[in-house]
PDB file of N, CA and C in Angstrom:
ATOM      1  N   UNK A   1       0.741   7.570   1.443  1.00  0.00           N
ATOM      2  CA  UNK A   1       1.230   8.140   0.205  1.00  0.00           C
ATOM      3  C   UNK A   1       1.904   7.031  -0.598  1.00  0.00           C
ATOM      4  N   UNK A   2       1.457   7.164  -1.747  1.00  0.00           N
ATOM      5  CA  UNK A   2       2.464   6.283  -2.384  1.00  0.00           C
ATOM      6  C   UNK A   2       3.505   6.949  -3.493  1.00  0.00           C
ATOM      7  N   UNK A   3       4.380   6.130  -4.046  1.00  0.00           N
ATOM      8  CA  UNK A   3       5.194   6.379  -5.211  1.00  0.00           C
ATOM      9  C   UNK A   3       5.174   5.324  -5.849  1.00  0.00           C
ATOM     10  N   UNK A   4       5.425   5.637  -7.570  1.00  0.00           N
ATOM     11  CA  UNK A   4       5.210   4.720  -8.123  1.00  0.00           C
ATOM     12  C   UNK A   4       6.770   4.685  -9.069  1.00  0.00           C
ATOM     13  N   UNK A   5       6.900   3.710  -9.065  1.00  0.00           N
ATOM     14  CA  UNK A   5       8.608   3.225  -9.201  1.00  0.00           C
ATOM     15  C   UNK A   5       8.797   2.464 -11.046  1.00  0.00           C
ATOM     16  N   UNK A   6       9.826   1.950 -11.566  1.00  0.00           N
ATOM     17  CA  UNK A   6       9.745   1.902 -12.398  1.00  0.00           C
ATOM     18  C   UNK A   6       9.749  -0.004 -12.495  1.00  0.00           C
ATOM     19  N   UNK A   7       9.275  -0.441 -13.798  1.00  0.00           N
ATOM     20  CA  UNK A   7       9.279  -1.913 -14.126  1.00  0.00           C
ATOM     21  C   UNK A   7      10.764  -2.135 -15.369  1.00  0.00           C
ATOM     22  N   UNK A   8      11.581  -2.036 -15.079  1.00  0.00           N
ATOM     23  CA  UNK A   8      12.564  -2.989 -13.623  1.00  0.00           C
ATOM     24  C   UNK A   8      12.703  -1.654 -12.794  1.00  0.00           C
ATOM     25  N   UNK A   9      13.399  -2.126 -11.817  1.00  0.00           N
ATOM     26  CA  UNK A   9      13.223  -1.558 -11.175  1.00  0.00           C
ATOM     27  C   UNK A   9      14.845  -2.119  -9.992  1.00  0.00           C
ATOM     28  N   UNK A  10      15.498  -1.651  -8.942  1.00  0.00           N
ATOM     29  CA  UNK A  10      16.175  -2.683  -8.452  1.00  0.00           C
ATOM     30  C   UNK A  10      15.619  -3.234  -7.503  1.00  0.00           C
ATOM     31  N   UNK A  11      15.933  -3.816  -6.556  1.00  0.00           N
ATOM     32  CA  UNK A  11      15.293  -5.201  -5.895  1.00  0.00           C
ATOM     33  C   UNK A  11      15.187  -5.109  -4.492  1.00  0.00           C
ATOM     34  N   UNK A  12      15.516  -3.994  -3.921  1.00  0.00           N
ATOM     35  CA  UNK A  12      15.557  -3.013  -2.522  1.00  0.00           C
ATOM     36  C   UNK A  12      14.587  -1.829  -2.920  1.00  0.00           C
ATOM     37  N   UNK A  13      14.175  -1.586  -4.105  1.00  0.00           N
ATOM     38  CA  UNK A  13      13.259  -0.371  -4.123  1.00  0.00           C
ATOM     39  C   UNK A  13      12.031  -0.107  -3.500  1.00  0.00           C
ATOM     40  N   UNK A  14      11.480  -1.330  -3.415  1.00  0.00           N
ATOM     41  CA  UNK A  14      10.031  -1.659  -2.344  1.00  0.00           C
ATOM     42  C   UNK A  14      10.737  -1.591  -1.449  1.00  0.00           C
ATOM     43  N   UNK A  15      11.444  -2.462  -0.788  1.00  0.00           N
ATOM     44  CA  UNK A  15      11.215  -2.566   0.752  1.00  0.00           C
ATOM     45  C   UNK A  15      11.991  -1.577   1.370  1.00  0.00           C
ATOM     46  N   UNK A  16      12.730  -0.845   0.502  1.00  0.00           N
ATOM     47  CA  UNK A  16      12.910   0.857   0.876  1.00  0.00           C
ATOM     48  C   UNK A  16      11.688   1.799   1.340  1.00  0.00           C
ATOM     49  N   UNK A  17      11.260   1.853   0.057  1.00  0.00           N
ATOM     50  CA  UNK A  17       9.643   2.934   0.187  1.00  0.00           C
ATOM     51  C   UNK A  17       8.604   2.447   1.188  1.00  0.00           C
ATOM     52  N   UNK A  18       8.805   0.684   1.440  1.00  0.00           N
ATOM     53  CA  UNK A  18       7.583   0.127   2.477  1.00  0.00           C
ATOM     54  C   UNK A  18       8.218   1.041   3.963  1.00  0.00           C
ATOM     55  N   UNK A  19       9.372   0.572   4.331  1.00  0.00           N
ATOM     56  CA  UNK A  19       9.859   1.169   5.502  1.00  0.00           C
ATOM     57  C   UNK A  19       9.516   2.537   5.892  1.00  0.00           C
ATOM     58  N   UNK A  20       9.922   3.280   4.955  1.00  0.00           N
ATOM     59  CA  UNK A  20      10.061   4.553   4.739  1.00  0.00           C
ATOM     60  C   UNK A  20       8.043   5.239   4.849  1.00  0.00           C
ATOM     61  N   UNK A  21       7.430   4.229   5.193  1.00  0.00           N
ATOM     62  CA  UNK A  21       6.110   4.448   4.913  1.00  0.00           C
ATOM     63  C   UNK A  21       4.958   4.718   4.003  1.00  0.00           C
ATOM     64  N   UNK A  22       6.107   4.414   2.746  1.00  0.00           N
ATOM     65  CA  UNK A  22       5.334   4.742   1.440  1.00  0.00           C
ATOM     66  C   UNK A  22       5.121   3.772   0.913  1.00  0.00           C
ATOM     67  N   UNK A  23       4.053   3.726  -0.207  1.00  0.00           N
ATOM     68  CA  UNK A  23       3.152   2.304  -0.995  1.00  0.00           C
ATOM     69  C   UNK A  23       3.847   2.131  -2.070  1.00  0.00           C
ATOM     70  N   UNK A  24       4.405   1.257  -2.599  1.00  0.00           N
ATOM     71  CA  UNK A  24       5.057   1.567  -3.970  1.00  0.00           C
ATOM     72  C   UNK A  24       4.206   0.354  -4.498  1.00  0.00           C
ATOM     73  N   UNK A  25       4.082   1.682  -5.889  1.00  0.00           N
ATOM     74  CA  UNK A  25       3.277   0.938  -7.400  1.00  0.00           C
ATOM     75  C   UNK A  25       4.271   1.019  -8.547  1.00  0.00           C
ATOM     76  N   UNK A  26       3.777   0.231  -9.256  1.00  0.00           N
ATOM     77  CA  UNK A  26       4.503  -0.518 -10.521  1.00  0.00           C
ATOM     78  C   UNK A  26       4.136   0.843 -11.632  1.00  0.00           C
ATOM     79  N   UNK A  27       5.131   1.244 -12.497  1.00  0.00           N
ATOM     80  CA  UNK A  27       4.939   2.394 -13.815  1.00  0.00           C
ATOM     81  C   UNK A  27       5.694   1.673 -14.663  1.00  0.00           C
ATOM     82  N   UNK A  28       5.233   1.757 -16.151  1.00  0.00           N
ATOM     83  CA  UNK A  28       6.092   0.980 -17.148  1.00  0.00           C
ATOM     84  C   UNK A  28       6.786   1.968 -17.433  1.00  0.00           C
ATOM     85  N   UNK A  29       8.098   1.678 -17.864  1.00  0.00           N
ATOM     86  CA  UNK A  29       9.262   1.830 -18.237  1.00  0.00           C
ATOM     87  C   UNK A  29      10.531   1.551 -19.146  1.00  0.00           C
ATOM     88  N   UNK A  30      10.185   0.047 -19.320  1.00  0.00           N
ATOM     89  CA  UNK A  30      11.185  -0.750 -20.131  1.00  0.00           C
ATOM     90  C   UNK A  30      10.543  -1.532 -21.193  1.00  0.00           C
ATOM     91  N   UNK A  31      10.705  -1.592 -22.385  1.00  0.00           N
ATOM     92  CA  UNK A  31      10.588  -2.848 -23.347  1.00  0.00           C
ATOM     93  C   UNK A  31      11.304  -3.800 -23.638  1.00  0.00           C
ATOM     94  N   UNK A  32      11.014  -4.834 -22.685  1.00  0.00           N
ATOM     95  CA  UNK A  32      12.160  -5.847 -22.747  1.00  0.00           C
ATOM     96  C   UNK A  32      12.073  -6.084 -24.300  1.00  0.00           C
ATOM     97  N   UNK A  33      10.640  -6.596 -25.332  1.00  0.00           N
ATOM     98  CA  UNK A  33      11.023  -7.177 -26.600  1.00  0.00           C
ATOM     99  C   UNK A  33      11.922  -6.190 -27.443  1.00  0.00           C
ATOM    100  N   UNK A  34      11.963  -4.625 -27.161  1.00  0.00           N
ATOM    101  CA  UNK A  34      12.289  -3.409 -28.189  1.00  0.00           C
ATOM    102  C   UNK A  34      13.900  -3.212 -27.184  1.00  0.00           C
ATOM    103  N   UNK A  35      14.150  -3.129 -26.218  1.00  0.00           N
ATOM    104  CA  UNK A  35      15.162  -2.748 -25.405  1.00  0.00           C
ATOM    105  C   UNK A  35      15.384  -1.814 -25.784  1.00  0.00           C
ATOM    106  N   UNK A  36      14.178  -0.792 -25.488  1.00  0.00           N
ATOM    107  CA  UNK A  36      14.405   0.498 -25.400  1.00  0.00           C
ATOM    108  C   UNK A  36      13.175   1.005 -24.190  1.00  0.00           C
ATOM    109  N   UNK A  37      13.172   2.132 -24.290  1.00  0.00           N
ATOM    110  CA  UNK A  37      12.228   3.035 -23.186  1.00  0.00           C
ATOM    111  C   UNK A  37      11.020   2.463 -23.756  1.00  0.00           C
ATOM    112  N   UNK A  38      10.124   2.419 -22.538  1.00  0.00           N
ATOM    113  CA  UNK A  38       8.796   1.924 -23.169  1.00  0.00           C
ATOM    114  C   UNK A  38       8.081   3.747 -23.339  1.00  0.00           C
ATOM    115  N   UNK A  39       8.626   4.677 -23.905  1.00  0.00           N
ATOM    116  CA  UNK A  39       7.972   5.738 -23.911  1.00  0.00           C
ATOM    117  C   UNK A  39       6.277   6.381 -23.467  1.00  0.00           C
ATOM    118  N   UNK A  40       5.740   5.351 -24.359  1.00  0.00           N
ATOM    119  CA  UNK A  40       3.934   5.587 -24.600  1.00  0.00           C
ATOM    120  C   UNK A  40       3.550   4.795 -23.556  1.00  0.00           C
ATOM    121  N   UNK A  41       4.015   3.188 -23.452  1.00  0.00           N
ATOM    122  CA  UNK A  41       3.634   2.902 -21.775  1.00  0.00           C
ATOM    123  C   UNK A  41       3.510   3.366 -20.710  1.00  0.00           C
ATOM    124  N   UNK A  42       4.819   4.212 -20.373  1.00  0.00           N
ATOM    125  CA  UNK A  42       5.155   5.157 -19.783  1.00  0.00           C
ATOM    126  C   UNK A  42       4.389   6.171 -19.198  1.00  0.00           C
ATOM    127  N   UNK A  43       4.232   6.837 -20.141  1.00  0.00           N
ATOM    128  CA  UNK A  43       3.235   8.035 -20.261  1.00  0.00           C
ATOM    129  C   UNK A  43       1.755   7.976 -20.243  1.00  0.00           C
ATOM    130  N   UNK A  44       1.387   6.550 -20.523  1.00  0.00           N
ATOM    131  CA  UNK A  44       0.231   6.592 -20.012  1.00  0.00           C
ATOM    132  C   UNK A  44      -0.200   6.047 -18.747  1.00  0.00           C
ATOM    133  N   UNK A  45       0.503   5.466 -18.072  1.00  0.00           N
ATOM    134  CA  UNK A  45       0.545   5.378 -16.801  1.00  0.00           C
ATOM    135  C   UNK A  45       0.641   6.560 -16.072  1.00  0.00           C
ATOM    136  N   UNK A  46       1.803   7.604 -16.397  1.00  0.00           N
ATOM    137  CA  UNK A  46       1.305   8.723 -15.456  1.00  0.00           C
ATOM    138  C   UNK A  46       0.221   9.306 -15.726  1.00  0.00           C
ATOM    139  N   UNK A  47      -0.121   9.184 -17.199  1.00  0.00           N
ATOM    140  CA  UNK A  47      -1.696  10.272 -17.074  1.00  0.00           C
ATOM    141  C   UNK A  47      -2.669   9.604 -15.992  1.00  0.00           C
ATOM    142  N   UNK A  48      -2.511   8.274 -16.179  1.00  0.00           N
ATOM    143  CA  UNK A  48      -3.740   7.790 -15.628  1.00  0.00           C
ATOM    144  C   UNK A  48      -3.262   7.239 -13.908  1.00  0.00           C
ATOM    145  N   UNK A  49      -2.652   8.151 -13.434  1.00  0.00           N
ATOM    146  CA  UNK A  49      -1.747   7.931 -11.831  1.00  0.00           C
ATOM    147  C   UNK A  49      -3.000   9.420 -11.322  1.00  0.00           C
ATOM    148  N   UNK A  50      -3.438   9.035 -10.138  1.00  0.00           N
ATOM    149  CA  UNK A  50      -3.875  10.293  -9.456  1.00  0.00           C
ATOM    150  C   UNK A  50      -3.154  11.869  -9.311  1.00  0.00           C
ATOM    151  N   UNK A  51      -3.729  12.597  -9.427  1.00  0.00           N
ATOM    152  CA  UNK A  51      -3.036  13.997  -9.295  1.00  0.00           C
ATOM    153  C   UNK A  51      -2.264  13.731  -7.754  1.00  0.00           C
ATOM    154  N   UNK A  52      -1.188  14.225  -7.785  1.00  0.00           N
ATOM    155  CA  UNK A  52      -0.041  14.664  -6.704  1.00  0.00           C
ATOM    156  C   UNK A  52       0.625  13.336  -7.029  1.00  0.00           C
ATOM    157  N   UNK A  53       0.728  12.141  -7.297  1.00  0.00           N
ATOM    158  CA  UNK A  53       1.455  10.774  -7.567  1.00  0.00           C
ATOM    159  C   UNK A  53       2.952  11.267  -7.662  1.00  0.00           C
ATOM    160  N   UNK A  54       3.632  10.089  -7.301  1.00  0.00           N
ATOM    161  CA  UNK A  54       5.047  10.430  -7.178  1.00  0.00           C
ATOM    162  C   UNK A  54       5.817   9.171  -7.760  1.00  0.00           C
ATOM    163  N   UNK A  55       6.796   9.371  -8.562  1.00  0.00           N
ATOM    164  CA  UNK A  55       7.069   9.077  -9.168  1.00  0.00           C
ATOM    165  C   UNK A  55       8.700   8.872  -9.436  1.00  0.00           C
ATOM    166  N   UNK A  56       9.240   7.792  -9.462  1.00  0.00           N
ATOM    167  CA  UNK A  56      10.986   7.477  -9.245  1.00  0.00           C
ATOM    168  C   UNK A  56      11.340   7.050 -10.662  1.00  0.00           C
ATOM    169  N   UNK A  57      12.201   8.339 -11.237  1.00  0.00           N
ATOM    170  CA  UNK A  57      12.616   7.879 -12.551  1.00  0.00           C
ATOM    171  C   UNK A  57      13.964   8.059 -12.357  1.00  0.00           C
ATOM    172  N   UNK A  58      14.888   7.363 -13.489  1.00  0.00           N
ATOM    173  CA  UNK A  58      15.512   6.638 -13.039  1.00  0.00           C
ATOM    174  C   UNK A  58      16.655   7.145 -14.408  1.00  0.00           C
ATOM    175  N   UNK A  59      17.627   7.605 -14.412  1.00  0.00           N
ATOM    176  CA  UNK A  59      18.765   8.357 -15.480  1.00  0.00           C
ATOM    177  C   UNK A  59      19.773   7.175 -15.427  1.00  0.00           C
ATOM    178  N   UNK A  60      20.304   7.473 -16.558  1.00  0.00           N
ATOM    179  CA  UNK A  60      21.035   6.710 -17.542  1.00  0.00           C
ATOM    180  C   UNK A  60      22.087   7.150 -17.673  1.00  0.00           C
ATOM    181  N   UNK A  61      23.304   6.971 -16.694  1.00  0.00           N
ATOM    182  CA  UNK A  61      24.582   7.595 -16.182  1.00  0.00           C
ATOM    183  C   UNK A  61      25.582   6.511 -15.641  1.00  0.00           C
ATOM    184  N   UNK A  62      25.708   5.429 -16.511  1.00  0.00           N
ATOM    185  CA  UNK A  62      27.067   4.620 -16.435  1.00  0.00           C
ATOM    186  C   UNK A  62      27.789   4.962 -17.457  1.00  0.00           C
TER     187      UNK A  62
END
Protein backbone atom coordinates (compact mmCIF):
# COMPACT_ATOMS: atom_id res chain seq x y z
CA UNK A 1 0.00 0.00 0.00
CA UNK A 2 1.16 3.18 -0.46
CA UNK A 3 0.51 6.88 0.69
CA UNK A 4 1.28 9.71 -0.93
CA UNK A 5 2.71 12.58 1.25
CA UNK A 6 3.18 16.12 0.55
CA UNK A 7 6.30 18.15 -1.42
CA UNK A 8 7.76 19.53 1.44
CA UNK A 9 7.13 17.46 3.39
CA UNK A 10 9.23 16.79 6.94
CA UNK A 11 12.28 14.71 6.77
CA UNK A 12 11.16 11.51 8.95
CA UNK A 13 7.98 11.23 6.79
CA UNK A 14 9.43 8.42 4.49
CA UNK A 15 11.27 6.54 6.70
CA UNK A 16 8.18 6.55 8.95
CA UNK A 17 5.71 5.13 6.24
CA UNK A 18 8.86 2.77 4.86
CA UNK A 19 8.91 1.07 8.40
CA UNK A 20 5.48 1.12 8.95
CA UNK A 21 5.28 -0.90 5.56
CA UNK A 22 3.96 1.62 3.41
CA UNK A 23 5.41 3.15 -0.08
CA UNK A 24 5.45 6.75 0.11
CA UNK A 25 4.93 8.95 -3.09
CA UNK A 26 5.55 12.50 -3.70
CA UNK A 27 1.89 14.91 -4.17
CA UNK A 28 2.40 18.60 -4.93
CA UNK A 29 1.57 20.88 -2.47
CA UNK A 30 3.67 23.95 -2.17
CA UNK A 31 4.72 26.83 -4.55
CA UNK A 32 7.89 27.70 -3.55
CA UNK A 33 7.98 30.70 -6.52
CA UNK A 34 4.05 31.89 -5.32
CA UNK A 35 4.45 30.77 -1.45
CA UNK A 36 1.28 29.73 -1.43
CA UNK A 37 -0.71 26.27 -1.81
CA UNK A 38 0.05 24.84 -5.03
CA UNK A 39 -3.88 24.29 -5.28
CA UNK A 40 -4.28 22.96 -9.14
CA UNK A 41 -0.95 20.96 -8.71
CA UNK A 42 -2.41 19.53 -6.03
CA UNK A 43 -5.46 18.43 -7.31
CA UNK A 44 -4.28 17.07 -10.13
CA UNK A 45 -2.19 14.73 -8.69
CA UNK A 46 -4.94 13.26 -6.73
CA UNK A 47 -7.14 12.88 -9.74
CA UNK A 48 -4.55 11.17 -11.40
CA UNK A 49 -3.44 8.87 -7.96
CA UNK A 50 -5.22 5.33 -8.27
CA UNK A 51 -8.64 4.84 -6.69
CA UNK A 52 -8.29 3.93 -2.79
CA UNK A 53 -4.68 6.19 -2.68
CA UNK A 54 -3.92 7.66 0.55
CA UNK A 55 -3.01 10.60 1.15
CA UNK A 56 -1.16 12.88 4.20
CA UNK A 57 -2.32 16.40 4.24
CA UNK A 58 -1.02 18.47 6.29
CA UNK A 59 -3.06 21.76 8.41
CA UNK A 60 -1.87 24.95 9.13
CA UNK A 61 -2.02 25.31 13.01
CA UNK A 62 0.98 27.34 14.44
Amino acid sequence: MAICITIPSWADHVAIFKTSGLTAKKHRYYNEDTIDLDFDGMVADIKASPRGSNFLLHACAH
